[in-house]
N, C-alpha and C. Protein backbone atom coordinates (compact mmCIF):
# COMPACT_ATOMS: atom_id res chain seq x y z
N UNK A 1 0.83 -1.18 0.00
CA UNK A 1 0.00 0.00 0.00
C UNK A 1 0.87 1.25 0.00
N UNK A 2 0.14 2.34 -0.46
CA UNK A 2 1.10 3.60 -0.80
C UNK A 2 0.31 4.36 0.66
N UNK A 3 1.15 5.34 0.87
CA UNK A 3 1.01 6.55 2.22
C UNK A 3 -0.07 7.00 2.16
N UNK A 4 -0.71 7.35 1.08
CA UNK A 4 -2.41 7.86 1.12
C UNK A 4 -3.13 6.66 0.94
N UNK A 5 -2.77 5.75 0.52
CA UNK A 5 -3.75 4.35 0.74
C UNK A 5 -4.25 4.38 2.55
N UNK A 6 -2.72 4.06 2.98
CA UNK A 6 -2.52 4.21 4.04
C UNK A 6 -3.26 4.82 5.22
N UNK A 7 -3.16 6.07 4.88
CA UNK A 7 -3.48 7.58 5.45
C UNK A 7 -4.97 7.32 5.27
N UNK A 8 -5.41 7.00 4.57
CA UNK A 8 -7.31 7.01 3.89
C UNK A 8 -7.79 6.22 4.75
N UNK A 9 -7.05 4.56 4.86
CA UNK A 9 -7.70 3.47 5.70
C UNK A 9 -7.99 3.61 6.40
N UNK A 10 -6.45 4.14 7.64
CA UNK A 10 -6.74 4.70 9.01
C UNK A 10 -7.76 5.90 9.16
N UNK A 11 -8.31 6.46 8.91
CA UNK A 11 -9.14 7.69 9.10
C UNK A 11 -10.36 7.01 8.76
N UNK A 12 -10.43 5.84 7.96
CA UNK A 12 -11.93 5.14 7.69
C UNK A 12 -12.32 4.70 8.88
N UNK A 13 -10.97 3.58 9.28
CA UNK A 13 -11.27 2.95 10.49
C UNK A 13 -11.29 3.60 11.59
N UNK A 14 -10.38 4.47 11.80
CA UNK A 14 -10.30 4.97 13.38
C UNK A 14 -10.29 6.13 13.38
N UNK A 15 -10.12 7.11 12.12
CA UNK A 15 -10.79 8.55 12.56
C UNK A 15 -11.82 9.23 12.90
N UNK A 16 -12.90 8.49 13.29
CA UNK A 16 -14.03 8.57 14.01
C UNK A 16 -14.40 7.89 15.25
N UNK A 17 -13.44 7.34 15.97
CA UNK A 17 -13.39 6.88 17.14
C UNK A 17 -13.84 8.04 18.64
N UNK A 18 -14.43 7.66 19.13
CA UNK A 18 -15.30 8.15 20.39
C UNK A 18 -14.51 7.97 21.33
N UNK A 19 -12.93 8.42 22.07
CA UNK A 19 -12.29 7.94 23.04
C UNK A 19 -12.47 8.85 24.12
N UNK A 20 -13.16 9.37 24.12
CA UNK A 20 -13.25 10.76 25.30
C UNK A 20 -12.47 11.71 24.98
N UNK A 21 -11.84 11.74 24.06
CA UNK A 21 -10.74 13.23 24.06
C UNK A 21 -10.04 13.17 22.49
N UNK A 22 -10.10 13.89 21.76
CA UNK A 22 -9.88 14.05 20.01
C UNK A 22 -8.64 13.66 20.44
N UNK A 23 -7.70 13.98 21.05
CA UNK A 23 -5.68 13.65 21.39
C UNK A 23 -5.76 12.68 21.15
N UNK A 24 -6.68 11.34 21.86
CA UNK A 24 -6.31 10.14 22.02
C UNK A 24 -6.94 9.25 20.42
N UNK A 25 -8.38 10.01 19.51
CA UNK A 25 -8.21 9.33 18.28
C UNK A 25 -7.07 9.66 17.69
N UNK A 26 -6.39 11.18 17.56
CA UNK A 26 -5.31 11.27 17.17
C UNK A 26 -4.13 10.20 17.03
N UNK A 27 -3.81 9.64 18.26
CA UNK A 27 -2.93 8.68 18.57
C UNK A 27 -3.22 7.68 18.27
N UNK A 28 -4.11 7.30 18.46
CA UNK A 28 -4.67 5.93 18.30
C UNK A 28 -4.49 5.47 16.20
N UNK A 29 -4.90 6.97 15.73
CA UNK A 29 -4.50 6.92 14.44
C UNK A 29 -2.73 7.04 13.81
N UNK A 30 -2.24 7.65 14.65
CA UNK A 30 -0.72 7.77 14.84
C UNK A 30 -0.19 6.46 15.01
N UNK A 31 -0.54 6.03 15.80
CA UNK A 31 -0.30 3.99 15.97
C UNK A 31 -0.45 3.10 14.85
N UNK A 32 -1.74 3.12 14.10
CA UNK A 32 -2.33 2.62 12.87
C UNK A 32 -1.21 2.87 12.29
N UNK A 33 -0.36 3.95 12.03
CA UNK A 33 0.17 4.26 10.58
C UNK A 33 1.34 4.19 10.86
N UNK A 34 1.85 3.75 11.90
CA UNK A 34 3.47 3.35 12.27
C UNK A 34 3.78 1.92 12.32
N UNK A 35 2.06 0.83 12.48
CA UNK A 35 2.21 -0.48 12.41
C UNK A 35 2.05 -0.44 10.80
N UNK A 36 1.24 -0.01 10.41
CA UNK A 36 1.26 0.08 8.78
C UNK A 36 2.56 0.19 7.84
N UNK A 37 3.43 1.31 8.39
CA UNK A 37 4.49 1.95 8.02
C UNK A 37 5.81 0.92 7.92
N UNK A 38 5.48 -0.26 9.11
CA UNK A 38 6.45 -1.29 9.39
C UNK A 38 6.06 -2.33 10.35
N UNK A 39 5.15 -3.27 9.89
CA UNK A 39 4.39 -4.49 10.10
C UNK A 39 5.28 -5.18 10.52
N UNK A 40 6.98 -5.65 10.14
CA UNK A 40 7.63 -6.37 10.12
C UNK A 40 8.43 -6.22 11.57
N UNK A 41 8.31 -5.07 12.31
CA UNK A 41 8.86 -4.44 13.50
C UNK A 41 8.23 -4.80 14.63
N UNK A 42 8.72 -5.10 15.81
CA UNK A 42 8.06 -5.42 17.23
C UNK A 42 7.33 -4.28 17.30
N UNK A 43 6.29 -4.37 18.10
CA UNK A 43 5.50 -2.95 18.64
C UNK A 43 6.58 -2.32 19.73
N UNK A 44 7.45 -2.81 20.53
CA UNK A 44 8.34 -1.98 20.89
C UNK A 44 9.45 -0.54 19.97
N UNK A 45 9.56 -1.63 18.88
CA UNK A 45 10.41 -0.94 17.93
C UNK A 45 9.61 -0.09 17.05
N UNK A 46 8.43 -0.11 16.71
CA UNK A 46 7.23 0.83 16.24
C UNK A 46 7.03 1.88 16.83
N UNK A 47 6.53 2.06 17.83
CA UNK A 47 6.52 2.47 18.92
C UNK A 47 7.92 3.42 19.04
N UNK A 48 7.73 5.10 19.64
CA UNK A 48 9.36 5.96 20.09
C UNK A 48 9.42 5.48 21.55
N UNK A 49 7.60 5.54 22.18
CA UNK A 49 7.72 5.74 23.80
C UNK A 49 7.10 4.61 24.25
């Protein structure tokens, strides 16, 4: 998949998420696109923090 493939999915799936606070769909979409970005990586190593 290309970066706006990418970018499109996540916002289908989880840019409308109800988490109590817009920061946390933010992140939650920030996550999507860093496992996306590199599937092949531990979630430690995905993951900065």
């Amino acid at each position: 998949m290309q970066v706006t493939e990418n970018s499109h999915w996540v916002q289908q799936q989880f840019g409308s998420c109800q988490l109590g606070d817009k920061r946390r769909t933010k992140r939650v979409c920030k996550m999507a696109m860093t496992m996306l970005d590199s599937p092949h990586d531990s979630l430690p190593t995905q993951s900065e923090t």
